[in-house]
C-alpha atoms as a PDB file:
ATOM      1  CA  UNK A   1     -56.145  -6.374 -29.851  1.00  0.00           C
ATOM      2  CA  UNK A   2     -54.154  -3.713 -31.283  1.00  0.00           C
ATOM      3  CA  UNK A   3     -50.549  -5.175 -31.710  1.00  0.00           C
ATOM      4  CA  UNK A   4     -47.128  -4.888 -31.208  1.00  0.00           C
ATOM      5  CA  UNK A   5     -44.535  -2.355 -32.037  1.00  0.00           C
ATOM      6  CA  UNK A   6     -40.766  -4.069 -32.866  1.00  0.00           C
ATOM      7  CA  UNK A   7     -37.993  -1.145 -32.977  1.00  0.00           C
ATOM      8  CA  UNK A   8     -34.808  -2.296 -33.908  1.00  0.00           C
ATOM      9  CA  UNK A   9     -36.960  -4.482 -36.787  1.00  0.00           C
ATOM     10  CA  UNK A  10     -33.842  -6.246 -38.334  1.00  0.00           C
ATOM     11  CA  UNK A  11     -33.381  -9.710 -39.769  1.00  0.00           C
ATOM     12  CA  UNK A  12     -32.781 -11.148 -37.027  1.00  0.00           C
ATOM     13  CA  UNK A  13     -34.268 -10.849 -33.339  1.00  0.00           C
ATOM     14  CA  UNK A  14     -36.487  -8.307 -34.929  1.00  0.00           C
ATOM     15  CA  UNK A  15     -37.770 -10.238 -37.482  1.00  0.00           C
ATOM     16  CA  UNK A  16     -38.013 -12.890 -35.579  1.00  0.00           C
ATOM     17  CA  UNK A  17     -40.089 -11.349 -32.793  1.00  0.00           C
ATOM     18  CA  UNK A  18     -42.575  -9.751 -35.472  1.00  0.00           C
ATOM     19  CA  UNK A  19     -43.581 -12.802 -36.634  1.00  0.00           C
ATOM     20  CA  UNK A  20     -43.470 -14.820 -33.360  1.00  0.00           C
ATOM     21  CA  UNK A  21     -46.679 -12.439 -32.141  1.00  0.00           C
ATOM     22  CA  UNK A  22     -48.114 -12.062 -35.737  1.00  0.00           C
ATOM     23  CA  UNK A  23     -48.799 -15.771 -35.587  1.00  0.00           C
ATOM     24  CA  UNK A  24     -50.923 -15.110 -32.255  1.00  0.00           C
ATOM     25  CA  UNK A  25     -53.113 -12.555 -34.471  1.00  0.00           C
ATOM     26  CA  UNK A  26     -51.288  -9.713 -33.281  1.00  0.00           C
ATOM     27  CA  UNK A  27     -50.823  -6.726 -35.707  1.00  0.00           C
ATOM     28  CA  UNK A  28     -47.505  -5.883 -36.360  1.00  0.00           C
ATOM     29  CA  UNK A  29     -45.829  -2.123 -36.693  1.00  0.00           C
ATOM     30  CA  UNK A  30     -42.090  -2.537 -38.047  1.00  0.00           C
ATOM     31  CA  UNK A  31     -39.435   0.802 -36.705  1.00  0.00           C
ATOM     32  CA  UNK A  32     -36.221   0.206 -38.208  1.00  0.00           C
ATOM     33  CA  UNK A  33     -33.400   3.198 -39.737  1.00  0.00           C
ATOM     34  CA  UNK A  34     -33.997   2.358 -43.435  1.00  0.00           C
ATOM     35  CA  UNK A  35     -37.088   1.678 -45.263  1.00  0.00           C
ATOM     36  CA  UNK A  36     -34.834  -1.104 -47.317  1.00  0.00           C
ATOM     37  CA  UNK A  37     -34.403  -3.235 -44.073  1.00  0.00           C
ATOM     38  CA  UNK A  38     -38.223  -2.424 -42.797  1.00  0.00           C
ATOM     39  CA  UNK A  39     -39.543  -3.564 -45.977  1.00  0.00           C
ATOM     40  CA  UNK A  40     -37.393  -6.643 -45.873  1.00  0.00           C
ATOM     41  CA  UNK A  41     -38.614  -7.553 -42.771  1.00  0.00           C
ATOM     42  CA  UNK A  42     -42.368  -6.704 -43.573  1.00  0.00           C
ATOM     43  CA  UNK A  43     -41.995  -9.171 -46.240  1.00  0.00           C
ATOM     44  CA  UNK A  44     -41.136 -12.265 -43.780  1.00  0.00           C
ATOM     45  CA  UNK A  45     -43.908 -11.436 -41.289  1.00  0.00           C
ATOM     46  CA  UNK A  46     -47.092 -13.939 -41.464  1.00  0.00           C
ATOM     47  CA  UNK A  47     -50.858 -12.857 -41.874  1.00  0.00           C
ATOM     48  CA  UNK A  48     -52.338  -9.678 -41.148  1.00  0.00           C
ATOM     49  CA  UNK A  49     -51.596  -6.081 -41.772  1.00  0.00           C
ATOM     50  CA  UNK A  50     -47.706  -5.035 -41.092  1.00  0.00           C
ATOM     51  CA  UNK A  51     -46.702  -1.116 -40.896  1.00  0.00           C
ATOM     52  CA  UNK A  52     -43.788  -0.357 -42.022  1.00  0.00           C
ATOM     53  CA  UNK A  53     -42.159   2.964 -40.274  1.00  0.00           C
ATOM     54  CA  UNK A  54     -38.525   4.200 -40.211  1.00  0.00           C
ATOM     55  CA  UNK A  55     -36.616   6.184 -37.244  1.00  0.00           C
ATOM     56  CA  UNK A  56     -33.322   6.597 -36.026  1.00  0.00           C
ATOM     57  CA  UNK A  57     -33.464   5.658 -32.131  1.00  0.00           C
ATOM     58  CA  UNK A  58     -30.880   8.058 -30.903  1.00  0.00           C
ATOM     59  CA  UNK A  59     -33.699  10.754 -32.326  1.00  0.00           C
ATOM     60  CA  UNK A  60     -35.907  11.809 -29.563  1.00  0.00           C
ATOM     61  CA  UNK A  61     -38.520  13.640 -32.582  1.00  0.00           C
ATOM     62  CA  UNK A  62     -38.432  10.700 -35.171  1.00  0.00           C
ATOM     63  CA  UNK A  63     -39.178   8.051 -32.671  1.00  0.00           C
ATOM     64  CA  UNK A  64     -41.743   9.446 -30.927  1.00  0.00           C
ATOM     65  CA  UNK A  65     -43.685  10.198 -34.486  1.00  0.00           C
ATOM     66  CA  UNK A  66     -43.240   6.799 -35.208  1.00  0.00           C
ATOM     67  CA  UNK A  67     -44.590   5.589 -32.417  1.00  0.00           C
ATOM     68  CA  UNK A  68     -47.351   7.834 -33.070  1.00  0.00           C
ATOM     69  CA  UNK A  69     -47.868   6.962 -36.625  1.00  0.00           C
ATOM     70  CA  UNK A  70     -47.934   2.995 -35.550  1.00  0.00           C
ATOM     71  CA  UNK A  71     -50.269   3.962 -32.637  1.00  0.00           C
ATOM     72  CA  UNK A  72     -52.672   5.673 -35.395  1.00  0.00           C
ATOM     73  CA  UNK A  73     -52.523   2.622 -37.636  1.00  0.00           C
ATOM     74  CA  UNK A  74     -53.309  -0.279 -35.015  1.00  0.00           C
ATOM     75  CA  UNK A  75     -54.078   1.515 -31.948  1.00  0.00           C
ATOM     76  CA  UNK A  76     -52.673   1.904 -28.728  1.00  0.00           C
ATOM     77  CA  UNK A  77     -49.810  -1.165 -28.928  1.00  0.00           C
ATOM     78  CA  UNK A  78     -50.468  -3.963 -26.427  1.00  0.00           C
ATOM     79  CA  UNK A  79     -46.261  -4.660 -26.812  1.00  0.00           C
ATOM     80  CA  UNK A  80     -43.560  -2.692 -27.404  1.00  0.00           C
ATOM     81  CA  UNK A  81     -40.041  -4.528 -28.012  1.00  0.00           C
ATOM     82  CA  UNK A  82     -36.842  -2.036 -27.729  1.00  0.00           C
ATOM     83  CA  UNK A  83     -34.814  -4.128 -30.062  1.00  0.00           C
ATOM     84  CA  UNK A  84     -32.289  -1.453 -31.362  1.00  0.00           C
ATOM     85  CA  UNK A  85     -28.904  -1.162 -30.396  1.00  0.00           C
ATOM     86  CA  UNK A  86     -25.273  -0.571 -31.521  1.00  0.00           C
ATOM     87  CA  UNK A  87     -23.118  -3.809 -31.132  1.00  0.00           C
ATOM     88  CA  UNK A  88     -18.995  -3.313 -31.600  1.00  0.00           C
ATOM     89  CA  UNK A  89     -16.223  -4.449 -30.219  1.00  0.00           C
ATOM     90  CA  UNK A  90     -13.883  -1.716 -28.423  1.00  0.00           C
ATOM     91  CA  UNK A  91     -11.597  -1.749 -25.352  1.00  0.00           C
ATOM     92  CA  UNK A  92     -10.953   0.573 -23.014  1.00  0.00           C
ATOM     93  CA  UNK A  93     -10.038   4.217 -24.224  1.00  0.00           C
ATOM     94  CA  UNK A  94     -10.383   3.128 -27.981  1.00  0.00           C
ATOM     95  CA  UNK A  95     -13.665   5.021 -28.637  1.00  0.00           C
ATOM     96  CA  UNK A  96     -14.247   8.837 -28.178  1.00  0.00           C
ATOM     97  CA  UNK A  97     -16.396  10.579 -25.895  1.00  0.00           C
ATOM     98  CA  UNK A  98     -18.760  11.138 -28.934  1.00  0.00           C
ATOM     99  CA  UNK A  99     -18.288   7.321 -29.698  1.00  0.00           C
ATOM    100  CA  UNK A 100     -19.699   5.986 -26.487  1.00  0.00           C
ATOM    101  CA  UNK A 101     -22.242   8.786 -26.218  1.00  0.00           C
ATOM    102  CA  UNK A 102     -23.749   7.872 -29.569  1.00  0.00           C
ATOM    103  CA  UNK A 103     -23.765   4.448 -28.268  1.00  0.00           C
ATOM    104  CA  UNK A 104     -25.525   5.141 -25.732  1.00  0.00           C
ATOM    105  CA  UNK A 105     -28.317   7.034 -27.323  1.00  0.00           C
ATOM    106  CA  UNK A 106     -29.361   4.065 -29.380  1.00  0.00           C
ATOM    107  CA  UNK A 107     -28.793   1.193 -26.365  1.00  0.00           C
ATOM    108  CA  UNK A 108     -30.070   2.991 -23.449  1.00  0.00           C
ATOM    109  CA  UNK A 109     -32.018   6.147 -23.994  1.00  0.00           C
ATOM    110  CA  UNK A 110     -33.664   5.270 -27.050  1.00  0.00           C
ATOM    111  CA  UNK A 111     -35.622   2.599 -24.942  1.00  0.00           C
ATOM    112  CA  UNK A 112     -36.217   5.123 -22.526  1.00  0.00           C
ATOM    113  CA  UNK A 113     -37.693   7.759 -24.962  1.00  0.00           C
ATOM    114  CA  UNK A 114     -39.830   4.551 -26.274  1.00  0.00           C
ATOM    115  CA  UNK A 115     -40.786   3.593 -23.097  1.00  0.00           C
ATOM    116  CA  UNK A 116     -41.846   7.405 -21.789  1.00  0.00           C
ATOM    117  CA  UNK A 117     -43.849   7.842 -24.362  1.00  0.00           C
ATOM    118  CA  UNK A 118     -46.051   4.503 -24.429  1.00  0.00           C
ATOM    119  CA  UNK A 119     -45.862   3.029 -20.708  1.00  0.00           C
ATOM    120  CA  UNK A 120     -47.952   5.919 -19.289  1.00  0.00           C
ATOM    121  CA  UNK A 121     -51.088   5.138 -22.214  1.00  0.00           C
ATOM    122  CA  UNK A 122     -50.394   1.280 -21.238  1.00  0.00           C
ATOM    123  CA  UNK A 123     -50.606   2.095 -17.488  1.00  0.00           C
ATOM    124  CA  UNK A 124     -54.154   4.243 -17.782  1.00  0.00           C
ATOM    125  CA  UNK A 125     -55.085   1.094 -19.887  1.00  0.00           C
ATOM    126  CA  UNK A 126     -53.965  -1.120 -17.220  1.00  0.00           C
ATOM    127  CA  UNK A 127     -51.449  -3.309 -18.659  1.00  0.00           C
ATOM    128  CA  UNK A 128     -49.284  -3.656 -21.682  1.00  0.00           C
ATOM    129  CA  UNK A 129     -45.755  -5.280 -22.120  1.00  0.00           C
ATOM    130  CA  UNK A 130     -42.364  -2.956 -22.802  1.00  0.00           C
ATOM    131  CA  UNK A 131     -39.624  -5.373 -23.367  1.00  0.00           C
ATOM    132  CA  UNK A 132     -36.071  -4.171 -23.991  1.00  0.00           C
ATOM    133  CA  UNK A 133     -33.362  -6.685 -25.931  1.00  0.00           C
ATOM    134  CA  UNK A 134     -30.844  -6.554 -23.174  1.00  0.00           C
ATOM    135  CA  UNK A 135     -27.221  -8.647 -23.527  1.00  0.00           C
ATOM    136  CA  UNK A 136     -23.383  -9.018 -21.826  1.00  0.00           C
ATOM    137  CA  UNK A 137     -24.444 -10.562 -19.039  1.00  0.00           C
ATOM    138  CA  UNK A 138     -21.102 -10.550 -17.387  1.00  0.00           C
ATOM    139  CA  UNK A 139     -19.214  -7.432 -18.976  1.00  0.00           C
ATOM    140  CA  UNK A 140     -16.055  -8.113 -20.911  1.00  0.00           C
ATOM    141  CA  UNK A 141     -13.159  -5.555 -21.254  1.00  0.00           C
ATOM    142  CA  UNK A 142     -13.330  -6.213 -25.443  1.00  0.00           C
ATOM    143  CA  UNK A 143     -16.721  -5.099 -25.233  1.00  0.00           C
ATOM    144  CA  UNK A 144     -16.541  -2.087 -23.483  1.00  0.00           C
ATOM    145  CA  UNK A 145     -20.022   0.168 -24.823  1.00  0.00           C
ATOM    146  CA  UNK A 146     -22.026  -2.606 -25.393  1.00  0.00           C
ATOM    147  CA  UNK A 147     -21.156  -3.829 -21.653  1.00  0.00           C
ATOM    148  CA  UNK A 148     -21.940  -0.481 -20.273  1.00  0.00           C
ATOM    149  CA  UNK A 149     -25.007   0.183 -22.263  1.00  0.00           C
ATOM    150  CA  UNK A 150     -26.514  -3.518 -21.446  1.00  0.00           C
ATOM    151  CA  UNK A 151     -25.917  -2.834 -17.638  1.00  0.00           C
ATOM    152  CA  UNK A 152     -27.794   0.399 -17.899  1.00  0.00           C
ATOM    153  CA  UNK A 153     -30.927  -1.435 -19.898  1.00  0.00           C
ATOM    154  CA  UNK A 154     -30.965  -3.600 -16.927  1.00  0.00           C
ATOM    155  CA  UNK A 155     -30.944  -0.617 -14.496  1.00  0.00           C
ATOM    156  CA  UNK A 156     -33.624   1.298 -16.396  1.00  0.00           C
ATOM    157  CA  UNK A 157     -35.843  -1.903 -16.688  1.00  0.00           C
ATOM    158  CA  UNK A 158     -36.147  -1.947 -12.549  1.00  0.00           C
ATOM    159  CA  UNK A 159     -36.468   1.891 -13.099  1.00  0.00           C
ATOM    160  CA  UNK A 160     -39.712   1.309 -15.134  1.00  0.00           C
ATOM    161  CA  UNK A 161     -41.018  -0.978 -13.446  1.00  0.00           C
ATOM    162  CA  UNK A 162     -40.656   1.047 -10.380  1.00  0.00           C
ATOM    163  CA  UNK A 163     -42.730   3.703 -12.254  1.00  0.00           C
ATOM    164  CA  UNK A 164     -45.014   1.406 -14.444  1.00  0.00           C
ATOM    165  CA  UNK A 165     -45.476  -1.910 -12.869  1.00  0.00           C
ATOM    166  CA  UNK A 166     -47.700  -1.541 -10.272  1.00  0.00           C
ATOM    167  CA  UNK A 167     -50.543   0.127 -12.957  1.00  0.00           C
ATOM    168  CA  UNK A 168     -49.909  -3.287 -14.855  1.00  0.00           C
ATOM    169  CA  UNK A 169     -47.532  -2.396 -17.561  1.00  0.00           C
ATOM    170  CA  UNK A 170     -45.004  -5.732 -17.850  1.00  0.00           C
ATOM    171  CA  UNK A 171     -41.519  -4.383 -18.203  1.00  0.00           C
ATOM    172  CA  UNK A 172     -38.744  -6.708 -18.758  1.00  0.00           C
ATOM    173  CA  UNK A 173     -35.637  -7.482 -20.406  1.00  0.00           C
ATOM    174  CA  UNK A 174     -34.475 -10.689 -23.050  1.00  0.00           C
ATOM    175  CA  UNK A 175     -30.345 -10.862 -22.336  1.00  0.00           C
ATOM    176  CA  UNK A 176     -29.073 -12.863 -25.170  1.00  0.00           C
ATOM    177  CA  UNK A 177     -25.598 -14.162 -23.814  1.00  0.00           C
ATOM    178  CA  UNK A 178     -23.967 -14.546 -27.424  1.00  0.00           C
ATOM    179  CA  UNK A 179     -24.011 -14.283 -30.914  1.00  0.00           C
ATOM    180  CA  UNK A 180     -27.674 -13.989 -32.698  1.00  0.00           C
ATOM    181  CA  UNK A 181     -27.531 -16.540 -35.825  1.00  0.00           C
ATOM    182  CA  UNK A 182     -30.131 -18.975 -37.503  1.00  0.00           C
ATOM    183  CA  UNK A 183     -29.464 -22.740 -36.658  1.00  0.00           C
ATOM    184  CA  UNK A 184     -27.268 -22.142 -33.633  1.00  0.00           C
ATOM    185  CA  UNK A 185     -27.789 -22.320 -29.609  1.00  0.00           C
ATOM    186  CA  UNK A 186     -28.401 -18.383 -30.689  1.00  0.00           C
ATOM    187  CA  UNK A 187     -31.494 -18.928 -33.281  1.00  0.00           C
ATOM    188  CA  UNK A 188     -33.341 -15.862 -33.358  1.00  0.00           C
ATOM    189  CA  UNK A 189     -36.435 -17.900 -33.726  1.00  0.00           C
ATOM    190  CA  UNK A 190     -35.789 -19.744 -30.212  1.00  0.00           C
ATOM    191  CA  UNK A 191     -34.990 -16.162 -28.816  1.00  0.00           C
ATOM    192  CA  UNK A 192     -38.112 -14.817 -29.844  1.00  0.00           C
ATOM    193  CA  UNK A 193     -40.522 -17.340 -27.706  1.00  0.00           C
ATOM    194  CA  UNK A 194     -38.600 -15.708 -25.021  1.00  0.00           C
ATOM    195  CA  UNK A 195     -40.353 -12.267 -25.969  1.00  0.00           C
ATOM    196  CA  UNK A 196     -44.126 -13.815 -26.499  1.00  0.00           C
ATOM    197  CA  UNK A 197     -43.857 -15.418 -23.186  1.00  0.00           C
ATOM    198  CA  UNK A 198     -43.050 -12.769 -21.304  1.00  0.00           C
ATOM    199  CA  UNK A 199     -45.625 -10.752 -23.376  1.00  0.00           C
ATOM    200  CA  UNK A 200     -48.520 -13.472 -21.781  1.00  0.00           C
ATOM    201  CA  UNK A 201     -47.058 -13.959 -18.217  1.00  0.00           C
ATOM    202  CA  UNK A 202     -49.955 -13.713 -15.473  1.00  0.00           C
ATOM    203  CA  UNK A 203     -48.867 -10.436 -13.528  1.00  0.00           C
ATOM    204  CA  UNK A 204     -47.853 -12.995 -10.369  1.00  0.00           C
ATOM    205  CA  UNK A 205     -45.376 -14.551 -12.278  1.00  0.00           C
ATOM    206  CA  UNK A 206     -43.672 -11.177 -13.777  1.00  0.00           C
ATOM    207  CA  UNK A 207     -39.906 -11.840 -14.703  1.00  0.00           C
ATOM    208  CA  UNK A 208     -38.252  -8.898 -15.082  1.00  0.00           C
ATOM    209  CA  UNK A 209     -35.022 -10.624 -16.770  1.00  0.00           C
ATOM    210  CA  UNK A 210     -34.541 -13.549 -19.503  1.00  0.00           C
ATOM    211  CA  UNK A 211     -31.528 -14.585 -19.966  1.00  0.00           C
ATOM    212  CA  UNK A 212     -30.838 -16.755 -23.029  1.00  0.00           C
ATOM    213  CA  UNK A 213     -27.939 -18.421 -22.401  1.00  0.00           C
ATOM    214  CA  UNK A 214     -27.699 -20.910 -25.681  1.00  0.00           C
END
């Protein structure tokens, strides 16, 4: 059993998810931007050992030695959850070119730089789960990058699994349909059982898309 891999490992969904599979026994490897919010998180994780690792997503070379350096600690992961993302509110023609391409660095290729880089060990290992934090599930005109970027994680979910599925590797998405917050229809906590199911699914019962709708 050698763990799970959160990117994106904020105080919220992150968090959350870390110690949803830490309390199965898993061993936990934290990715977030900032060693402040990494240790943080590490703090409110249950049980065993937690590594604590920081990268910026929209950085091909810093994730991929992250991945690396969590891969050296606890293994080859069993999960990886693409939790990181960008979340503003911009209408049409507000942001730059730059804007929306920096966007999508973090949203959509970060996952797939994640993914390329530990689906193909999962798939000669014959399973494995890559789950991406997806969102917008109708797209909204105040929302522009964020409904953009969460239609192309859906896209490049069916993409993996195209390339990944049939060797066993469980790719999937969690849409969260509204604002993350402790206490609410949104509890990060209730989002998170989302994750660990879809981590434990028997292969004929694959979903490829959670929505949690609140």
């Amino acid at each position: 059993m050698s763990g799970i891999i959160v990117i994106g490992a904020g105080p919220g969904i992150g968090r959350s998810v870390a110690a949803r599979f830490a309390r199965e026994g898993l061993p936990v490897a934290l990715v977030a931007r900032t060693d402040k919010t990494v240790k943080a998180v590490a703090e409110a994780i249950p049980g065993g050992p937690v590594v604590t690792l920081t990268a910026d997503s929209a950085d091909e070379t810093s994730l991929r030695e992250a991945l690396d350096a969590a891969a050296a600690e606890l293994g080859p992961p069993d999960a990886v959850v693409y939790n990181a993302a960008i979340v503003r509110p911009d209408a049409p023609g507000e942001l730059s070119v730059r804007e929306h391409l920096d966007v999508w660095a973090v949203n959509v290729v970060g996952a797939l730089t994640a993914a390329a880089h530990v689906a193909p060990g999962m798939a000669e290992r014959g399973g494995g789960s890559f789950i991406v934090t997806g969102g917008m599930p109708e797209p909204r005109a105040e929302y522009v990058s964020l409904s953009l970027s969460k239609a192309g994680v859906r896209t490049l979910v069916t993409l993996l699994d195209q390339e990944y599925g049939a060797a066993g590797v469980h790719v999937a998405s969690v849409t969260v349909a509204g604002a993350v917050a402790p206490g609410t229809a949104y509890d990060p906590d209730d989002i998170a059982e989302h994750y660990w199911r879809l981590h434990i699914q028997p292969r004929q019962e694959w979903e490829h898309e959670v929505v949690h709708g609140g």
